[in-house]
N, C-alpha and C. Protein backbone atom coordinates (compact mmCIF):
# COMPACT_ATOMS: atom_id res chain seq x y z
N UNK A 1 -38.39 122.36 -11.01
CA UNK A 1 -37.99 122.69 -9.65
C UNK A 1 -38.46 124.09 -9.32
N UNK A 2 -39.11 124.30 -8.53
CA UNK A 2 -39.54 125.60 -7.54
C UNK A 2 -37.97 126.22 -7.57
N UNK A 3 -38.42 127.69 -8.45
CA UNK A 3 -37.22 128.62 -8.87
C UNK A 3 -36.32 128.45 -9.49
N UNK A 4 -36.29 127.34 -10.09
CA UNK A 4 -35.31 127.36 -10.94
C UNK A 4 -36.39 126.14 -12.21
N UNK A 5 -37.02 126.84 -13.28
CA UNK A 5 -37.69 126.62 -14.64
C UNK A 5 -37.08 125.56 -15.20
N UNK A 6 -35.61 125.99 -15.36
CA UNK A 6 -35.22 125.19 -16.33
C UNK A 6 -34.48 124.04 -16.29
N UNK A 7 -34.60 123.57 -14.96
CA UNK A 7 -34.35 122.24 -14.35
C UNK A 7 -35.13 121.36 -14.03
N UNK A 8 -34.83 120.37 -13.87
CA UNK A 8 -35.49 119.18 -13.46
C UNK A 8 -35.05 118.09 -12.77
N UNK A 9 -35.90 118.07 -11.56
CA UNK A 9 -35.21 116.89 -10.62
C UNK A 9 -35.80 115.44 -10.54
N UNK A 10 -34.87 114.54 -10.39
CA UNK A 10 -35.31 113.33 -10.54
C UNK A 10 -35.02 112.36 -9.57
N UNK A 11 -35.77 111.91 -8.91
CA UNK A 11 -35.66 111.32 -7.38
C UNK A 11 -36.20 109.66 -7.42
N UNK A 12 -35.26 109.16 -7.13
CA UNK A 12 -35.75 107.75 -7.51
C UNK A 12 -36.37 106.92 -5.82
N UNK A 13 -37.32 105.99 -5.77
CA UNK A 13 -37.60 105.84 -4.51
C UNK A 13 -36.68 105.22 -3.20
N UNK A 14 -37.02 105.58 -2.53
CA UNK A 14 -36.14 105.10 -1.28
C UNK A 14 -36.29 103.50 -1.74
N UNK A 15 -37.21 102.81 -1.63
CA UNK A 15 -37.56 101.14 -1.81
C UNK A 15 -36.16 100.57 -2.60
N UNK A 16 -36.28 101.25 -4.11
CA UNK A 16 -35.54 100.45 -5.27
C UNK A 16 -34.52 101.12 -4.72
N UNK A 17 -33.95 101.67 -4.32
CA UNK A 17 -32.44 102.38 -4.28
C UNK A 17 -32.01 101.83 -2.88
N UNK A 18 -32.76 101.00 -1.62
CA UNK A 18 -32.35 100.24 -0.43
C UNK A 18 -32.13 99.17 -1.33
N UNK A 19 -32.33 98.40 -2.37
CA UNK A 19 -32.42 97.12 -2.60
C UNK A 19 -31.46 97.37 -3.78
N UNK A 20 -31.04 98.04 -4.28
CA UNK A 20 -30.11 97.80 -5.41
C UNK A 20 -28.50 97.65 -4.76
N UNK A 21 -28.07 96.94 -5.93
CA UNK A 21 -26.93 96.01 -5.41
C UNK A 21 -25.53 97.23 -5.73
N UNK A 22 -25.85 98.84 -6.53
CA UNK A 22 -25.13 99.94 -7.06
C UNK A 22 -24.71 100.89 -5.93
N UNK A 23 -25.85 100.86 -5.02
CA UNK A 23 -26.22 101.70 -3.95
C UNK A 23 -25.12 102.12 -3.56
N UNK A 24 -24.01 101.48 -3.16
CA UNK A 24 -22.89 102.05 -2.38
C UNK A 24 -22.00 102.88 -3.09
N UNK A 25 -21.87 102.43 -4.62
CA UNK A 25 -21.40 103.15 -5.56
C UNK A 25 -21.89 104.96 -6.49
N UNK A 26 -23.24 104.20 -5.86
CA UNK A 26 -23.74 105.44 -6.30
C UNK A 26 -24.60 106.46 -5.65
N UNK A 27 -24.83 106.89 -4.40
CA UNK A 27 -24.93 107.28 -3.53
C UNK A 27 -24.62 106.86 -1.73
N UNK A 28 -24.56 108.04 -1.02
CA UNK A 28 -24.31 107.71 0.48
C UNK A 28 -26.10 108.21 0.82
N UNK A 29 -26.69 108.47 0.25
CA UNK A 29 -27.76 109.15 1.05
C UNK A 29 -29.12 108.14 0.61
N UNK A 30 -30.57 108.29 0.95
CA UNK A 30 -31.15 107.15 1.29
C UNK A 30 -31.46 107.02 -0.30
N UNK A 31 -31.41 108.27 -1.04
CA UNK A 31 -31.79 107.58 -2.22
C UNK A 31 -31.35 108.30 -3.44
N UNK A 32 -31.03 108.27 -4.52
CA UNK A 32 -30.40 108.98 -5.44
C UNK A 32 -31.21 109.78 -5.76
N UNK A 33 -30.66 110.80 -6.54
CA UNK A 33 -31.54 112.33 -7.00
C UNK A 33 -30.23 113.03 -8.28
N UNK A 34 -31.20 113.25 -9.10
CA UNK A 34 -30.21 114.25 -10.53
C UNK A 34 -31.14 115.46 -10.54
N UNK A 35 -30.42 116.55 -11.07
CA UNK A 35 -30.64 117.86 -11.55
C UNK A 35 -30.09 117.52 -12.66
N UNK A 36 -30.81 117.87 -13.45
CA UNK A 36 -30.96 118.16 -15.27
C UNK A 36 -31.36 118.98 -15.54
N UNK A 37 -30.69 119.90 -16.60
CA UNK A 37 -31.50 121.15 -17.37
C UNK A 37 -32.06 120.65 -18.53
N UNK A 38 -33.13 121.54 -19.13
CA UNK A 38 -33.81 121.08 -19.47
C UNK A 38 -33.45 120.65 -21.03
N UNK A 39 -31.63 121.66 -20.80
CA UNK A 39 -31.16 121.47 -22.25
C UNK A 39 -29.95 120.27 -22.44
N UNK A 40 -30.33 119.41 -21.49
CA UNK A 40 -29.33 118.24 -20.96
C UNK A 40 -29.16 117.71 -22.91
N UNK A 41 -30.14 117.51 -23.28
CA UNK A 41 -30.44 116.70 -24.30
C UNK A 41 -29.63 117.32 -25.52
N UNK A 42 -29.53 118.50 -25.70
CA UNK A 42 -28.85 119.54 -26.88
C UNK A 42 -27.23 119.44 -26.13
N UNK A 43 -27.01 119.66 -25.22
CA UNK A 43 -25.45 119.07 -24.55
C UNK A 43 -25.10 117.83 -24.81
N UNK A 44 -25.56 116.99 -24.51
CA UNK A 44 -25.47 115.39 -25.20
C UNK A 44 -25.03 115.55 -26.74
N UNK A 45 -26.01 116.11 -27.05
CA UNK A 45 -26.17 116.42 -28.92
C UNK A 45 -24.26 117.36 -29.20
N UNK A 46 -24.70 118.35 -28.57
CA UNK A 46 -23.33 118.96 -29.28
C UNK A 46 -21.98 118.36 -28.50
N UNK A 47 -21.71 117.66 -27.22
CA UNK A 47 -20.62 117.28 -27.26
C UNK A 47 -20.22 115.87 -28.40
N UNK A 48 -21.31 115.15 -28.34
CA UNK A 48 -21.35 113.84 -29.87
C UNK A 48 -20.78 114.58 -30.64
N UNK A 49 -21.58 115.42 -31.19
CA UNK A 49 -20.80 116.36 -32.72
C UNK A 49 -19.56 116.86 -32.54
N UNK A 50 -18.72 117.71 -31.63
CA UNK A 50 -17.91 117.61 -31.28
C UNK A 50 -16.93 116.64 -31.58
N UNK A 51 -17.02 115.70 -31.17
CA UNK A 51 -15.79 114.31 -31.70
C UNK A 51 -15.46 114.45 -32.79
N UNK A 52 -16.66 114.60 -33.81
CA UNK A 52 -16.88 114.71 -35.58
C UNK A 52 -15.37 115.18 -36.02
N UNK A 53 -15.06 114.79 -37.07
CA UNK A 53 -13.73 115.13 -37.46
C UNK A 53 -14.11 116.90 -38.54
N UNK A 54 -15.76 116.91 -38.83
CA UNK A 54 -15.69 118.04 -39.28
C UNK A 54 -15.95 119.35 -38.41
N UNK A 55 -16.74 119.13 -37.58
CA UNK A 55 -16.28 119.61 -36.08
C UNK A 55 -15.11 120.42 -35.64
N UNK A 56 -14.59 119.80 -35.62
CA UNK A 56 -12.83 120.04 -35.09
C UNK A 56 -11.70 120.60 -36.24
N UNK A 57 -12.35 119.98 -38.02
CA UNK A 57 -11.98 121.02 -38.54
C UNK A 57 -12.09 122.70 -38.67
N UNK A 58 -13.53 122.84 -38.34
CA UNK A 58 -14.57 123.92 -38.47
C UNK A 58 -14.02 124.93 -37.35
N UNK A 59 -13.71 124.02 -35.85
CA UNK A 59 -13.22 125.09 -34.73
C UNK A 59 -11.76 124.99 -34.48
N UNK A 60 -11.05 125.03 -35.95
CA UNK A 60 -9.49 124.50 -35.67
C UNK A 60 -9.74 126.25 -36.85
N UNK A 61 -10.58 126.15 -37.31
CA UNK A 61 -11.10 127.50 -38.74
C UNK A 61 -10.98 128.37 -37.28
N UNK A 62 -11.88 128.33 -36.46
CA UNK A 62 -12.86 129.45 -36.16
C UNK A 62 -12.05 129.55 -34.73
N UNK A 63 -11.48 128.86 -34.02
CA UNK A 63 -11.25 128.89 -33.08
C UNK A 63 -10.39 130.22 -32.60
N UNK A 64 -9.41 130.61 -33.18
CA UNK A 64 -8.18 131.66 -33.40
C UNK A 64 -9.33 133.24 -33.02
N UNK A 65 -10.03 133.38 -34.16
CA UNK A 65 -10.81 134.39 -33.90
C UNK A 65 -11.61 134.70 -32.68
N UNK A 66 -12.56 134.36 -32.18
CA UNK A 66 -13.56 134.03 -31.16
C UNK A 66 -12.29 133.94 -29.91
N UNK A 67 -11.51 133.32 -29.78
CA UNK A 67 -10.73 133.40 -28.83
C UNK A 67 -10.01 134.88 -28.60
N UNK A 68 -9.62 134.81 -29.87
CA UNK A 68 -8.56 136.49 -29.70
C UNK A 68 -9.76 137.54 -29.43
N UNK A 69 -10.89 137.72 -29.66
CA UNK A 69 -11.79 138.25 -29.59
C UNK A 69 -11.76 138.56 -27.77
N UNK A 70 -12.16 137.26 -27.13
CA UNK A 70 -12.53 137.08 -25.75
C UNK A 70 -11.52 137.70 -25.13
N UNK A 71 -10.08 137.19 -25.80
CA UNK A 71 -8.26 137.69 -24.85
C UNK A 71 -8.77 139.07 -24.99
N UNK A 72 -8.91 139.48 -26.06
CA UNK A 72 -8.94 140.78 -26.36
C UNK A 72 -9.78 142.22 -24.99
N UNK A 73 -10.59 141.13 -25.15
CA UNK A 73 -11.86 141.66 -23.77
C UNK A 73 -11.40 141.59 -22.45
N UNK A 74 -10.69 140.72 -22.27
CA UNK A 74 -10.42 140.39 -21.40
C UNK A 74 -9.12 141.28 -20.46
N UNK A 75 -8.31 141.41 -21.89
CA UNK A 75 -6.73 141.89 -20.90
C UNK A 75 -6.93 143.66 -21.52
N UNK A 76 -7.59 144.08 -21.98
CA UNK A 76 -7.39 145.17 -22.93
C UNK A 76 -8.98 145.79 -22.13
N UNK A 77 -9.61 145.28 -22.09
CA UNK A 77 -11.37 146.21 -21.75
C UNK A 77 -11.61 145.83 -20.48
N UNK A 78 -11.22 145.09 -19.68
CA UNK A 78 -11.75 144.94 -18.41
C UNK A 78 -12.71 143.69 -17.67
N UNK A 79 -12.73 142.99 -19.14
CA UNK A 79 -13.31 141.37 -18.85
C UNK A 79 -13.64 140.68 -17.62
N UNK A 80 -12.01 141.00 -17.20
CA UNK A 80 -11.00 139.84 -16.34
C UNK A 80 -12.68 139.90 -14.97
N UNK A 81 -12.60 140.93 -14.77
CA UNK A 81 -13.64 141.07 -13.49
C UNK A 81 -14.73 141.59 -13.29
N UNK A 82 -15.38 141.57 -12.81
CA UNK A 82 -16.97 142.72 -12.92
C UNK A 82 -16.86 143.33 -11.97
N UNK A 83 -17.51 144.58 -12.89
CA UNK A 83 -16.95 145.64 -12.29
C UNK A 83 -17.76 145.85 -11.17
N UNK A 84 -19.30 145.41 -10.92
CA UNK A 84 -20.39 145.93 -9.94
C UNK A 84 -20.62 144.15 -9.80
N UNK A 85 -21.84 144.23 -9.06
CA UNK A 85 -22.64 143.16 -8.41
C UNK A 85 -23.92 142.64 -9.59
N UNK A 86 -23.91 141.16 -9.32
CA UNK A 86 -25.68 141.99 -9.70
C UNK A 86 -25.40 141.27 -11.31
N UNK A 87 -26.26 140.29 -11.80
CA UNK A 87 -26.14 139.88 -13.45
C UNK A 87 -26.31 140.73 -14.25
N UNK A 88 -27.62 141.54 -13.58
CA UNK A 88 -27.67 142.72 -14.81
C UNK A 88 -26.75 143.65 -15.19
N UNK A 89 -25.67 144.22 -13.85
CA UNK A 89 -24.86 145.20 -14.36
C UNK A 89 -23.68 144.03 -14.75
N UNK A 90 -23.38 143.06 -14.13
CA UNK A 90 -22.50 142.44 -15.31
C UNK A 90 -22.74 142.20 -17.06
N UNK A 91 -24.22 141.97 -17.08
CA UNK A 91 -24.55 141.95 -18.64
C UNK A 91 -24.11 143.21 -19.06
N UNK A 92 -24.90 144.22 -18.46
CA UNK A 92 -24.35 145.58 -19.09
C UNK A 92 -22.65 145.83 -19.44
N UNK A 93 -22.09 145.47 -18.53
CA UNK A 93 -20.18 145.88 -18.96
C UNK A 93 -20.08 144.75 -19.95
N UNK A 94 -20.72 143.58 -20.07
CA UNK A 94 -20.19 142.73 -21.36
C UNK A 94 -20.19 143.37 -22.33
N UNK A 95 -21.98 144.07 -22.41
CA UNK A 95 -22.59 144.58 -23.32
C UNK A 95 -21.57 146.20 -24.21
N UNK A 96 -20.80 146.78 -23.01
CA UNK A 96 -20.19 148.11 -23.34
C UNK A 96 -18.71 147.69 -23.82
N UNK A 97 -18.45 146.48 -23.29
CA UNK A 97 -17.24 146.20 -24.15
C UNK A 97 -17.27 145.70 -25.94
N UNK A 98 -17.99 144.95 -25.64
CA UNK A 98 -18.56 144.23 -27.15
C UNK A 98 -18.96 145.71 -27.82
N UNK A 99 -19.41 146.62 -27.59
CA UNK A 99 -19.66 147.58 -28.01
C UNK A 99 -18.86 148.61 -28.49
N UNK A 100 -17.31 148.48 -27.42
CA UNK A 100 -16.21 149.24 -27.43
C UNK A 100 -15.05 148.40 -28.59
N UNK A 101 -15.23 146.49 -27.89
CA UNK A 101 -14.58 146.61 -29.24
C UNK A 101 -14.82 146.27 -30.82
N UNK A 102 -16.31 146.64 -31.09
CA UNK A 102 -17.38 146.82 -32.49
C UNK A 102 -16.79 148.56 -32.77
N UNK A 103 -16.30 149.02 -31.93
CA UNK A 103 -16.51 150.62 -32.60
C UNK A 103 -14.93 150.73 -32.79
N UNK A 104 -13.93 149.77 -32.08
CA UNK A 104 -12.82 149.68 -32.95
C UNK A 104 -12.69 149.34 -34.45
N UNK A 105 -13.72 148.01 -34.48
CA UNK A 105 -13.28 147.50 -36.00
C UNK A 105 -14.03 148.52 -36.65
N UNK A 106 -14.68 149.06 -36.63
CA UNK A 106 -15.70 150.07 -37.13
C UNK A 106 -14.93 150.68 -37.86
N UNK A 107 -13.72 151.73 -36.56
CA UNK A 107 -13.00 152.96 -36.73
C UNK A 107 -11.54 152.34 -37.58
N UNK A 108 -11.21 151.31 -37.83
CA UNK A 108 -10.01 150.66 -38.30
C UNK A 108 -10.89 150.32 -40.09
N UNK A 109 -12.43 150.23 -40.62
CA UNK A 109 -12.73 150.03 -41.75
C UNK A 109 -12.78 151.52 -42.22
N UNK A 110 -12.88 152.32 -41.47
CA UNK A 110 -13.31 153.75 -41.93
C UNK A 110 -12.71 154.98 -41.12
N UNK A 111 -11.73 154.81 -41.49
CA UNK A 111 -10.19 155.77 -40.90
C UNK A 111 -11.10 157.22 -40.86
N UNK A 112 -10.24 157.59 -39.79
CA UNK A 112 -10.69 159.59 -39.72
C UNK A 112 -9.87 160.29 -40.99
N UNK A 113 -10.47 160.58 -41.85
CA UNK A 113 -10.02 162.16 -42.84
C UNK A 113 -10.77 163.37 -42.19
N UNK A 114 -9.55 164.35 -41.91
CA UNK A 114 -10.13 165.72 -41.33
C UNK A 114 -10.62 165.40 -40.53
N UNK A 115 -10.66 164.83 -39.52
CA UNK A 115 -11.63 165.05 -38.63
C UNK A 115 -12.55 164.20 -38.62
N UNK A 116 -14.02 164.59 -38.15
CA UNK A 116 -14.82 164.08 -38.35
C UNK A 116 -15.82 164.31 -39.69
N UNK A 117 -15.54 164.20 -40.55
CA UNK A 117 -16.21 164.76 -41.55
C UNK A 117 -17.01 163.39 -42.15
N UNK A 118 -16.41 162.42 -42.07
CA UNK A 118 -17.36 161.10 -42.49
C UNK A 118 -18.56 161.14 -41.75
N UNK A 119 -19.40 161.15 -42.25
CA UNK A 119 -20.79 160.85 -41.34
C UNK A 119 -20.75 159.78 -40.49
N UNK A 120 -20.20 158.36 -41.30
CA UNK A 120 -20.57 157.33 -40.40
C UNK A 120 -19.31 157.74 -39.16
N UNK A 121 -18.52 158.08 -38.98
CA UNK A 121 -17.40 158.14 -37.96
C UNK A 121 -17.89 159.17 -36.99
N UNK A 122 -19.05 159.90 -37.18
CA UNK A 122 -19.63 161.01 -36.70
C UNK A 122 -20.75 160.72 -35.91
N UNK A 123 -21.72 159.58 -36.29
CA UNK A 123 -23.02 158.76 -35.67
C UNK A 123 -21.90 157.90 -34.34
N UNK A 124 -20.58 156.89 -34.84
CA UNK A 124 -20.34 156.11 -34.39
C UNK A 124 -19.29 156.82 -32.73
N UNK A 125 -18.90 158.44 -33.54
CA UNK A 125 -18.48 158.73 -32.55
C UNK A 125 -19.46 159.33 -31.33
N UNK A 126 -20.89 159.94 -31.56
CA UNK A 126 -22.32 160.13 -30.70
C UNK A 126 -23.02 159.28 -30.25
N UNK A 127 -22.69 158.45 -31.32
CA UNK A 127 -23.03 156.85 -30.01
C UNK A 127 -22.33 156.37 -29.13
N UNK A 128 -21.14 156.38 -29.29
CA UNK A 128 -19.73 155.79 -28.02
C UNK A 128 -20.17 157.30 -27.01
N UNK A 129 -20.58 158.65 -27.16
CA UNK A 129 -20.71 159.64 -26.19
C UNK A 129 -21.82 159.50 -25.14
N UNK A 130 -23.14 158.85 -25.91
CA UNK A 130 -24.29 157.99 -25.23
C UNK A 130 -24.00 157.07 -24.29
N UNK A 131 -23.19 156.18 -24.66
CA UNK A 131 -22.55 154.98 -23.94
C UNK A 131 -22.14 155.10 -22.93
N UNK A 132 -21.31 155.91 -23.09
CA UNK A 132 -20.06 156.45 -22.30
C UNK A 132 -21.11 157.24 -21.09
N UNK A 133 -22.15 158.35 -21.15
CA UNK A 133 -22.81 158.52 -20.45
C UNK A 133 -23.76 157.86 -19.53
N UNK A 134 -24.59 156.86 -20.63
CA UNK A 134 -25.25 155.68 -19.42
C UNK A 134 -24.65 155.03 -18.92
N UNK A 135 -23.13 154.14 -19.01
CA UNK A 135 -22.47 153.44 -18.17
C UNK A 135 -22.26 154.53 -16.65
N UNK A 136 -21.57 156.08 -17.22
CA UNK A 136 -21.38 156.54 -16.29
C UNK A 136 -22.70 156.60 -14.75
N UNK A 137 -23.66 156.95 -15.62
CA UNK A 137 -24.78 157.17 -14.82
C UNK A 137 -25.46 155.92 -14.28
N UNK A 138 -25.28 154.31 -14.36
CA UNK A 138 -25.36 152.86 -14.41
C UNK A 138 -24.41 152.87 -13.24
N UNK A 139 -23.43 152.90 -13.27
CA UNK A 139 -21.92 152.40 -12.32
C UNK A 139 -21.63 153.94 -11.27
N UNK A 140 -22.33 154.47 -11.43
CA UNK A 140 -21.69 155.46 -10.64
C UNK A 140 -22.61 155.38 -8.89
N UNK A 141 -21.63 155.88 -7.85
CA UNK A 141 -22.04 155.07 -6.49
C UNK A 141 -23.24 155.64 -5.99
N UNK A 142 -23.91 156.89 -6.73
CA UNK A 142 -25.65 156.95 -6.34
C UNK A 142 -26.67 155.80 -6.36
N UNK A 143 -26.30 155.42 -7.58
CA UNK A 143 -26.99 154.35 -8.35
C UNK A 143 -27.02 152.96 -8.12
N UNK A 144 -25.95 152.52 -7.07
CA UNK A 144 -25.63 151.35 -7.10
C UNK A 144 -26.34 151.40 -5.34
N UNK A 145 -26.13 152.74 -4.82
CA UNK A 145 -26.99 152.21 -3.32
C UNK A 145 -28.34 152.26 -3.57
C-alpha cells in the first residue's frame, strides 16, 4: 500500500463478490477488501503457540516480572502519558525511563560507600547527568516550536 510498506491490501472483484451467496454477511460495500501486515503470518504463528500448555507455563514464569517492570514505568516514571507529540519524542521518554529504571537496579547491585568513590557508581552517576541534560534540551519549549 502507498505509505504504508508493511501492509497489504487485498481487494477481491466486484463480479465474484455481486454473485456470492456471503455477500450480505460479509460486506455492505460493492466488494470486500483486507489490510494485512505483512507480519499477519508470525501473529497467526504466535497466538497458536500461545494455547501451548508450555507457553502459558513459561508466561505464568515470566509474566510477574515484565509486568511489574511496565506498572513500574508507568505509575512511578511517567509512562501513563507522553509527555510531547511526535513518535520520536515519545520513543525518546520510553527510552529515558528504561534508562532511569536500569540505573536503579544498577544503584541497588552496587550501593554508595563514601560517596562516590566506586567508579562504576561514578560513570553511572555522569551518565544519568548527560541524560538528564539532553532530555532537558529535547523537551524544553524552544525546541519543540
Amino acid at each position: 500500500m502507498k505509505g504504508r510498506p508493511r501492509q497489504r491490501r487485498y481487494l477481491a472483484s466486484k463480479v465474484v463478490c455481486r454473485h456470492c451467496p456471503l455477500k450480505d454477511k460479509c460486506t455492505r460495500s460493492s466488494r470486500r477488501q483486507l489490510k494485512v501486515s505483512v507480519d499477519h503470518v508470525a501473529l497467526v504463528r504466535l497466538r497458536a503457540d500461545s494455547q501451548t500448555d508450555s507457553f502459558k507455563r513459561l508466561y505464568r514464569i515470566r509474566a510477574p516480572v515484565v509486568e511489574g517492570v511496565f506498572a513500574e514505568a508507568k505509575q512511578w516514571h511517567g509512562l501513563r502519558r507522553a509527555w510531547r507529540r511526535s513518535l520520536g519524542k515519545l520513543r525518546v521518554q520510553c527510552l529515558l525511563i528504561a534508562a532511569v529504571i536500569n540505573f536503579k537496579r544498577l544503584a541497588a547491585v552496587f550501593p554508595l560507600r563514601n560517596g562516590f568513590d566506586n567508579p562504576f557508581v561514578s560513570l553511572i552517576a555522569t551518565s544519568w547527568r548527560t541524560i538528564i541534560s539532553i532530555s532537558r534540551r529535547m523537551f524544553s519549549r524552544e525546541a519543540i516550536a
